[in-house]
C-alpha atoms as a PDB file:
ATOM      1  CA  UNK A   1     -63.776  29.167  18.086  1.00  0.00           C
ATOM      2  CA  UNK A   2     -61.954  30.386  20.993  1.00  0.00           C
ATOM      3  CA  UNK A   3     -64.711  32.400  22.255  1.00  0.00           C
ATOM      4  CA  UNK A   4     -67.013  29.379  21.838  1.00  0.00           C
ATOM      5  CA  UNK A   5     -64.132  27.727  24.130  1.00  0.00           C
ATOM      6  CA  UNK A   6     -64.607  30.789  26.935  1.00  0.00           C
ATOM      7  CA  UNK A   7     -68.145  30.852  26.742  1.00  0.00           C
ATOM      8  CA  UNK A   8     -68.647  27.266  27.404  1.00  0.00           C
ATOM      9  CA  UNK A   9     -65.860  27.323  30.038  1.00  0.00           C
ATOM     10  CA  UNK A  10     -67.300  29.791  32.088  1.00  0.00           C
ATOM     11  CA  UNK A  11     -70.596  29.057  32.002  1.00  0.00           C
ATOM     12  CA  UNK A  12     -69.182  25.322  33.085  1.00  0.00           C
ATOM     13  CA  UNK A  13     -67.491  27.480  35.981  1.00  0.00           C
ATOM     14  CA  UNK A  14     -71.199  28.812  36.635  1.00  0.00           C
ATOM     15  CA  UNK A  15     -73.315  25.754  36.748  1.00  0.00           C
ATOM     16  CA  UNK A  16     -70.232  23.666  38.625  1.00  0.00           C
ATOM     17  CA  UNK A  17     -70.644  26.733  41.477  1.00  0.00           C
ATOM     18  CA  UNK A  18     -74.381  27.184  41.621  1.00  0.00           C
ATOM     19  CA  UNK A  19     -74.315  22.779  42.128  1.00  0.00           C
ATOM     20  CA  UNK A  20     -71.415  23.114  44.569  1.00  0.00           C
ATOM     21  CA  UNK A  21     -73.334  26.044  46.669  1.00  0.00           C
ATOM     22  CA  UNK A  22     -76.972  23.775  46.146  1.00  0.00           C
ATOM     23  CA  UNK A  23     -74.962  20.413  47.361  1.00  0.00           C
ATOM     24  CA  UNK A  24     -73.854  22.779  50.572  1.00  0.00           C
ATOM     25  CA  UNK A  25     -77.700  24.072  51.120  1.00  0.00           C
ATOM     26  CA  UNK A  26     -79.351  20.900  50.926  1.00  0.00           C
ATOM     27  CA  UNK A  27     -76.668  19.099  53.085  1.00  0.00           C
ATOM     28  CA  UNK A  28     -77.377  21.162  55.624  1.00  0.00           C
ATOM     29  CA  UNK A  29     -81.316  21.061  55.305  1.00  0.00           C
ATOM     30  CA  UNK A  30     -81.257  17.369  54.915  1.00  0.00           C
ATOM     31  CA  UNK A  31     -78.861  16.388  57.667  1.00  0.00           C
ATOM     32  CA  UNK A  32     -80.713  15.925  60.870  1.00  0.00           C
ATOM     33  CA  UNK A  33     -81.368  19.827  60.370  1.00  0.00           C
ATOM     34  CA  UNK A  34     -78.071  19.909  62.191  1.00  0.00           C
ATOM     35  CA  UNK A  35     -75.106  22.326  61.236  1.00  0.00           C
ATOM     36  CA  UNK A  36     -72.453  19.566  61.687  1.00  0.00           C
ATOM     37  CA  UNK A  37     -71.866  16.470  59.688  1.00  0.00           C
ATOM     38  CA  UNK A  38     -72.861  13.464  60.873  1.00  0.00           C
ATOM     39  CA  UNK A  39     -69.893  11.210  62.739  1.00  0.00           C
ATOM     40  CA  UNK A  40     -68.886   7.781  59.756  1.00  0.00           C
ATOM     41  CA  UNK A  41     -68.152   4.430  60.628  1.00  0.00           C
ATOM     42  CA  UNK A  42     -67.937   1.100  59.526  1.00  0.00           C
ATOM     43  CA  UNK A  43     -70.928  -1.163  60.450  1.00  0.00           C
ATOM     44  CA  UNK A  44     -72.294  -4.517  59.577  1.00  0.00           C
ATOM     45  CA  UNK A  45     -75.847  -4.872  58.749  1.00  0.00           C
ATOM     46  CA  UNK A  46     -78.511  -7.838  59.800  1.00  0.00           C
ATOM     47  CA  UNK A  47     -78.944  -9.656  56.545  1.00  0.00           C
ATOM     48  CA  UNK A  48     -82.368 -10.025  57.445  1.00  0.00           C
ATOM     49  CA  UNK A  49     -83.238  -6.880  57.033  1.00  0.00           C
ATOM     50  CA  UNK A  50     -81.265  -6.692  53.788  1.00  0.00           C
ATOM     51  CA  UNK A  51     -82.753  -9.574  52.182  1.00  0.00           C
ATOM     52  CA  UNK A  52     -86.018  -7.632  53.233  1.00  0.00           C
ATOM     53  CA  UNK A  53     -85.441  -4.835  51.217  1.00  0.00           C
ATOM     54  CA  UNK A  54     -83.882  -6.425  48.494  1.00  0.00           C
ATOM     55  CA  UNK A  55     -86.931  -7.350  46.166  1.00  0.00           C
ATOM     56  CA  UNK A  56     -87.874  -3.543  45.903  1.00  0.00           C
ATOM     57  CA  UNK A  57     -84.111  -2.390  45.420  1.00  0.00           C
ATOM     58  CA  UNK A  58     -82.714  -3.933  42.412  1.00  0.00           C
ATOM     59  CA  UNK A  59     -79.534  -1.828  43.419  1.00  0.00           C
ATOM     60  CA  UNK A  60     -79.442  -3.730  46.899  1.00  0.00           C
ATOM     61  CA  UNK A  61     -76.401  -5.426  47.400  1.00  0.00           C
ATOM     62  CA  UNK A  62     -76.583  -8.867  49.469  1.00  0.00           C
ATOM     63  CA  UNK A  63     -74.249  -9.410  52.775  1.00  0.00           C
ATOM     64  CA  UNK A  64     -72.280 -11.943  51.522  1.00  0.00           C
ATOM     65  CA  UNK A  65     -72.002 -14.557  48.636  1.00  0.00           C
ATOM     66  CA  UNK A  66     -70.924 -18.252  48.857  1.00  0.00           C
ATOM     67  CA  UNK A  67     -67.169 -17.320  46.931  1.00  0.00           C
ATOM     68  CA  UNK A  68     -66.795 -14.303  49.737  1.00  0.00           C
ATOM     69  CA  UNK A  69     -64.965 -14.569  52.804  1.00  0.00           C
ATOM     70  CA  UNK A  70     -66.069 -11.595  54.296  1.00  0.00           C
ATOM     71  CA  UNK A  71     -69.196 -10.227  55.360  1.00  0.00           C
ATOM     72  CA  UNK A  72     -70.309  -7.057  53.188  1.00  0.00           C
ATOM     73  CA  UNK A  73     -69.531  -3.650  55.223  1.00  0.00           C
ATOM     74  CA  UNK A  74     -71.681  -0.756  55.237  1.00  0.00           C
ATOM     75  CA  UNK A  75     -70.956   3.038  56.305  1.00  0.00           C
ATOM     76  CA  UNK A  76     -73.001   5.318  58.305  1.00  0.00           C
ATOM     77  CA  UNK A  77     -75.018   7.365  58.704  1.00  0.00           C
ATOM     78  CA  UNK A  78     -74.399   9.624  56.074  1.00  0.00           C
ATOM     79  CA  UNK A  79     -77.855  11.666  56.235  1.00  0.00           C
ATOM     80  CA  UNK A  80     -80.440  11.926  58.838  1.00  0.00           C
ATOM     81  CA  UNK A  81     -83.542  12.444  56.599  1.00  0.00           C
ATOM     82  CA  UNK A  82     -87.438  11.871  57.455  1.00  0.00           C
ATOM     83  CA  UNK A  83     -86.046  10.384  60.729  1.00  0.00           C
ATOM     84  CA  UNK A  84     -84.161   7.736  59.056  1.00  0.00           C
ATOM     85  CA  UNK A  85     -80.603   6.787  58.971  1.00  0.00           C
ATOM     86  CA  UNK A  86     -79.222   6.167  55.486  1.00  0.00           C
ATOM     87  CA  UNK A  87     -76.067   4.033  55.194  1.00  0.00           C
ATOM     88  CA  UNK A  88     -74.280   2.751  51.650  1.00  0.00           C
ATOM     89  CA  UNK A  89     -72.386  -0.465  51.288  1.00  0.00           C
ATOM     90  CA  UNK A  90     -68.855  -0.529  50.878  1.00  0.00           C
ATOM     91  CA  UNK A  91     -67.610  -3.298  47.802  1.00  0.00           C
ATOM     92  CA  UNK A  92     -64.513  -4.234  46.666  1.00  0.00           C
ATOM     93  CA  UNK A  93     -61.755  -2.688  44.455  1.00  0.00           C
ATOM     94  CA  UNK A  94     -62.184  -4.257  41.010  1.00  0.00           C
ATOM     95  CA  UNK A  95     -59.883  -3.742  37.967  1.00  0.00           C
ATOM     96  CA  UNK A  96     -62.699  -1.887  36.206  1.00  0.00           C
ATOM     97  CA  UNK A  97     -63.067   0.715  39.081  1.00  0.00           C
ATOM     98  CA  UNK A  98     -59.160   2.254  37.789  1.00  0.00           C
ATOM     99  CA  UNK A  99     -60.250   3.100  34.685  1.00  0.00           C
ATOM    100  CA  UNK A 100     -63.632   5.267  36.767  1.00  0.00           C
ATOM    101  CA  UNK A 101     -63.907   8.606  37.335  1.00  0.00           C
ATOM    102  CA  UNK A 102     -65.429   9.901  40.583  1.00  0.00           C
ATOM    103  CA  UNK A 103     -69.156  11.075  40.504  1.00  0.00           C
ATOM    104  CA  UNK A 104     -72.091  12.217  42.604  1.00  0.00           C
ATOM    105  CA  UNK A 105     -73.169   8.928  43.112  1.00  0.00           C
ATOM    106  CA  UNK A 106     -69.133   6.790  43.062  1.00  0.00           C
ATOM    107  CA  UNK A 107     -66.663   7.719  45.102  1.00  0.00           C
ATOM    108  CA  UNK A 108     -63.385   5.397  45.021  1.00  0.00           C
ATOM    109  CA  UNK A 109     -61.477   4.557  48.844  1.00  0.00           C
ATOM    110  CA  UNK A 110     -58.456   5.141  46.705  1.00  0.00           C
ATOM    111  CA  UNK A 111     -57.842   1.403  45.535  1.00  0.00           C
ATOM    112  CA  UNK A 112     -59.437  -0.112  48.300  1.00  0.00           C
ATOM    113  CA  UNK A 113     -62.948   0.048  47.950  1.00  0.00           C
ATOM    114  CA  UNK A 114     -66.264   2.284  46.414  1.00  0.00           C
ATOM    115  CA  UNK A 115     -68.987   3.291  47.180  1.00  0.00           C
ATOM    116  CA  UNK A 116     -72.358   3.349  45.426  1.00  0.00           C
ATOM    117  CA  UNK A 117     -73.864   5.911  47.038  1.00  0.00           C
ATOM    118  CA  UNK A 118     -76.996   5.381  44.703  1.00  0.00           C
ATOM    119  CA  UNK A 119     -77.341   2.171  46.810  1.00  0.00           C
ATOM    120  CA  UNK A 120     -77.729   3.862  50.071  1.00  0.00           C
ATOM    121  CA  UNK A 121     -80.825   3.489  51.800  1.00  0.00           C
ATOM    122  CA  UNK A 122     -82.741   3.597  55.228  1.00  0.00           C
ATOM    123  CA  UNK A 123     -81.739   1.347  57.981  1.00  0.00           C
ATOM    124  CA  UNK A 124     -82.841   0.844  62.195  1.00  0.00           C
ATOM    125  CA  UNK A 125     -79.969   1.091  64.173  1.00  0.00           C
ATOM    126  CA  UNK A 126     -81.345  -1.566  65.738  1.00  0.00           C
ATOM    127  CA  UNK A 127     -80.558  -4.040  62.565  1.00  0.00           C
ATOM    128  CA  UNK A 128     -76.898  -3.057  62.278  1.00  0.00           C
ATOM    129  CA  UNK A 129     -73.801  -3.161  64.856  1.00  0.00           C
ATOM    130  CA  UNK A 130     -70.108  -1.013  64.569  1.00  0.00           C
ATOM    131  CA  UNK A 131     -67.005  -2.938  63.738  1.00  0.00           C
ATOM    132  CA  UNK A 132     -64.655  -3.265  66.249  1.00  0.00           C
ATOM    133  CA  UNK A 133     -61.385  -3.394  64.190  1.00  0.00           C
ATOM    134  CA  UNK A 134     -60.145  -5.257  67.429  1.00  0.00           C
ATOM    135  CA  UNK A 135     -61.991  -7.639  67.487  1.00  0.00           C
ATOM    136  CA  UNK A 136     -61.434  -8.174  63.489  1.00  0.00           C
ATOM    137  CA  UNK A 137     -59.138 -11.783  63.389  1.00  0.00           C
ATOM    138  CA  UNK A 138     -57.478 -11.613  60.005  1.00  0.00           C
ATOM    139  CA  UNK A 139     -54.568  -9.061  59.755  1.00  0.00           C
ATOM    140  CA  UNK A 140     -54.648  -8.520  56.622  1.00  0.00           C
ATOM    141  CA  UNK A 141     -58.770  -7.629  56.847  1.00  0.00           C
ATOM    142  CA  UNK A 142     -58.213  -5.621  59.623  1.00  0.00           C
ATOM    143  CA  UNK A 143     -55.508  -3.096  58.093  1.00  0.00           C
ATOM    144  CA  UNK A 144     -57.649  -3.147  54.628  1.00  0.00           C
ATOM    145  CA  UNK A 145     -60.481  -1.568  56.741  1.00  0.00           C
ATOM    146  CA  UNK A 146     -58.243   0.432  59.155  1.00  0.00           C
ATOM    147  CA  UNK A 147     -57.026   2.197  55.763  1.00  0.00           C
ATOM    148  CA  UNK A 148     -60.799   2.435  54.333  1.00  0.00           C
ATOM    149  CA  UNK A 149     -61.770   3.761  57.617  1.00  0.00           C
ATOM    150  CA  UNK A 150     -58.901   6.251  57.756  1.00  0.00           C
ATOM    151  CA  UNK A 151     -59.383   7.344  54.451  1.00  0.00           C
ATOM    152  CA  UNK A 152     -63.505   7.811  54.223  1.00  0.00           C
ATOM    153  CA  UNK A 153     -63.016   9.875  57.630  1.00  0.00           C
ATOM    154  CA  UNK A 154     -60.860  11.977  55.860  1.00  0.00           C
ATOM    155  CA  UNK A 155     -63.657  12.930  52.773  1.00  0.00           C
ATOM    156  CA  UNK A 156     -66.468  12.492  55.299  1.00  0.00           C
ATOM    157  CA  UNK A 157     -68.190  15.794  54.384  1.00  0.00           C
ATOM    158  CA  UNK A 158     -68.108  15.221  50.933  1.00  0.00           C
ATOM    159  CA  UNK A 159     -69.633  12.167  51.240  1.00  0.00           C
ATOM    160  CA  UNK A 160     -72.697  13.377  53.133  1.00  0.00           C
ATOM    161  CA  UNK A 161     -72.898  15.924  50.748  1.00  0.00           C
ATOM    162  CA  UNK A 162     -73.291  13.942  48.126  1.00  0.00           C
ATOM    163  CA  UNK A 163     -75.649  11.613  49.932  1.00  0.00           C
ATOM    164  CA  UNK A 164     -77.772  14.855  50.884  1.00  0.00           C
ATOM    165  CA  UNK A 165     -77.948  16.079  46.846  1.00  0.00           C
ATOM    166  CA  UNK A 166     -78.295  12.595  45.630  1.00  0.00           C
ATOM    167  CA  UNK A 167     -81.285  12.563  47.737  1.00  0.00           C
ATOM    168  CA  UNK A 168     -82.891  15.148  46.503  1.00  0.00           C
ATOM    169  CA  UNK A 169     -82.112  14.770  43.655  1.00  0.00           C
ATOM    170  CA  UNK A 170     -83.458  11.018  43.246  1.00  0.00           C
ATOM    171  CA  UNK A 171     -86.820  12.840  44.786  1.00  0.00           C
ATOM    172  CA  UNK A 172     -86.841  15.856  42.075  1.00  0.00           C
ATOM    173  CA  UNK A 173     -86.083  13.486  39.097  1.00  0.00           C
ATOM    174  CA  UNK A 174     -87.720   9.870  39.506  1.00  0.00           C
ATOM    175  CA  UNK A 175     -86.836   7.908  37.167  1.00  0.00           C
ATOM    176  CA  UNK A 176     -86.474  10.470  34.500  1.00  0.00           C
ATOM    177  CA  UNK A 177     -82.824  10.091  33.987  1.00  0.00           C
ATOM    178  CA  UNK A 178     -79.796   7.520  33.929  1.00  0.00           C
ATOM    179  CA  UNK A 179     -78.876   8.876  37.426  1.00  0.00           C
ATOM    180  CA  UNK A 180     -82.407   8.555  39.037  1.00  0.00           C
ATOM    181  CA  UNK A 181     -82.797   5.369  37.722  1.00  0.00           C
ATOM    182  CA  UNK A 182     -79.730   4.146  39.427  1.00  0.00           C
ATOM    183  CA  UNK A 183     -80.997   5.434  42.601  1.00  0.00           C
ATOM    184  CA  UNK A 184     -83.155   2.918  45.070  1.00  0.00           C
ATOM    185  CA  UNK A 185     -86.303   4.322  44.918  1.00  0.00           C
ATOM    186  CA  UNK A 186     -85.516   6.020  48.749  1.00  0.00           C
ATOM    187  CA  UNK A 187     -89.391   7.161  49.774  1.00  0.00           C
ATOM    188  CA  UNK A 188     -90.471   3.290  49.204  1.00  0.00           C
ATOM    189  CA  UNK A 189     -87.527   2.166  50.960  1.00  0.00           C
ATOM    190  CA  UNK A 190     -88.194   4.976  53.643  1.00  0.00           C
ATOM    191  CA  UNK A 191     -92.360   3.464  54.065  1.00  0.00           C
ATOM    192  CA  UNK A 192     -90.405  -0.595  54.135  1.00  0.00           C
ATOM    193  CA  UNK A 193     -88.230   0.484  56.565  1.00  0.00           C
ATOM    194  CA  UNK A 194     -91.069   2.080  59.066  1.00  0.00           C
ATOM    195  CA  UNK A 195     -93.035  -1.102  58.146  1.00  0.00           C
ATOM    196  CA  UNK A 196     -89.898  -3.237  59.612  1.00  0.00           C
ATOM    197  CA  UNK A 197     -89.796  -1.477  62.837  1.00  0.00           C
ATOM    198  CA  UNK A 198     -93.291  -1.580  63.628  1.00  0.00           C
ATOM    199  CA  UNK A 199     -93.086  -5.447  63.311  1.00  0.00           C
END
């Protein structure tokens, strides 16, 4: 039985490096074929162009609902693919989100905020504007996304590699398996969002 144990642990050990050393490869071969990250903020999005996308991504958050006070954040760019910029939407810490473990595709801002980053998808710059945290009235808002802000800076390269594998991934798989299918499908969103700046 304890052999069992070691053989299963280490070939865990083997398939959690080759993933790890893949994630790093297609990072870099995704990312504006760049060999440094790309620079993360905070940005708000046209809701427009959201409520464009939305009927073909069932994953596609909305800007804001009636019961919210706030405006729905996003962060970007987190890859540079095709010669689009991909950016996920931030949501709010819910009780349900303690009891979650991190993943490819959900990352927790400690217990201030995730991220889907299965609902990332292509967006014009020219559809969404950077928060000025000066210019943000409430105080309490304002040091809620100082400390998001501070915090996704700080595991910025893991979450464009993540976006980067997720990517491919969501390309290799379709919707083959419970992760692909929680993907937006990203080449339709890709052709949508080429559609919307040729308008």
């Amino acid at each position: 039985m304890a052999l069992n144990k070691k053989v299963t642990s280490e070939r865990f050990a083997a398939l959690s490096a080759k993933f790890n050393q893949k994630a790093g490869i297609i990072a870099r071969f995704f990312v504006d074929k760049g060999a440094t990250m790309p620079d993360i903020k905070i940005y708000e999005i046209d809701p427009h162009y959201i409520d464009y996308l939305s009927p073909h991504a069932p994953h596609l958050f909305h800007n804001k609902k009636a019961s919210q006070a706030n405006t729905r954040k996003y962060i970007g760019i987190l890859l540079h693919v095709h010669d689009f910029d991909y950016f996920a939407p931030l949501s709010s810490f819910k009780p349900k989100h303690a009891h979650m473990k991190n993943s490819l595709d959900f990352i927790k801002i400690r217990n201030y905020a995730v991220i889907n980053l299965n609902n990332m998808f292509p967006v014009p710059l020219h559809v969404c504007s950077y928060v000025d945290f000066s210019k943000v009235a409430n105080p309490q808002y304002k040091d809620l996304l100082l400390a998001e802000y501070r915090f996704i800076k700080s595991i910025r390269d893991k979450l464009c590699k993540n976006a980067a594998t997720l990517y491919h991934y969501r390309l290799t798989h379709n919707d083959s398996t419970p992760l692909s299918k929680r993907c937006n499908d990203f080449i339709l969103l890709e052709k949508l969002c080429e559609q919307y700046q040729s308008k």
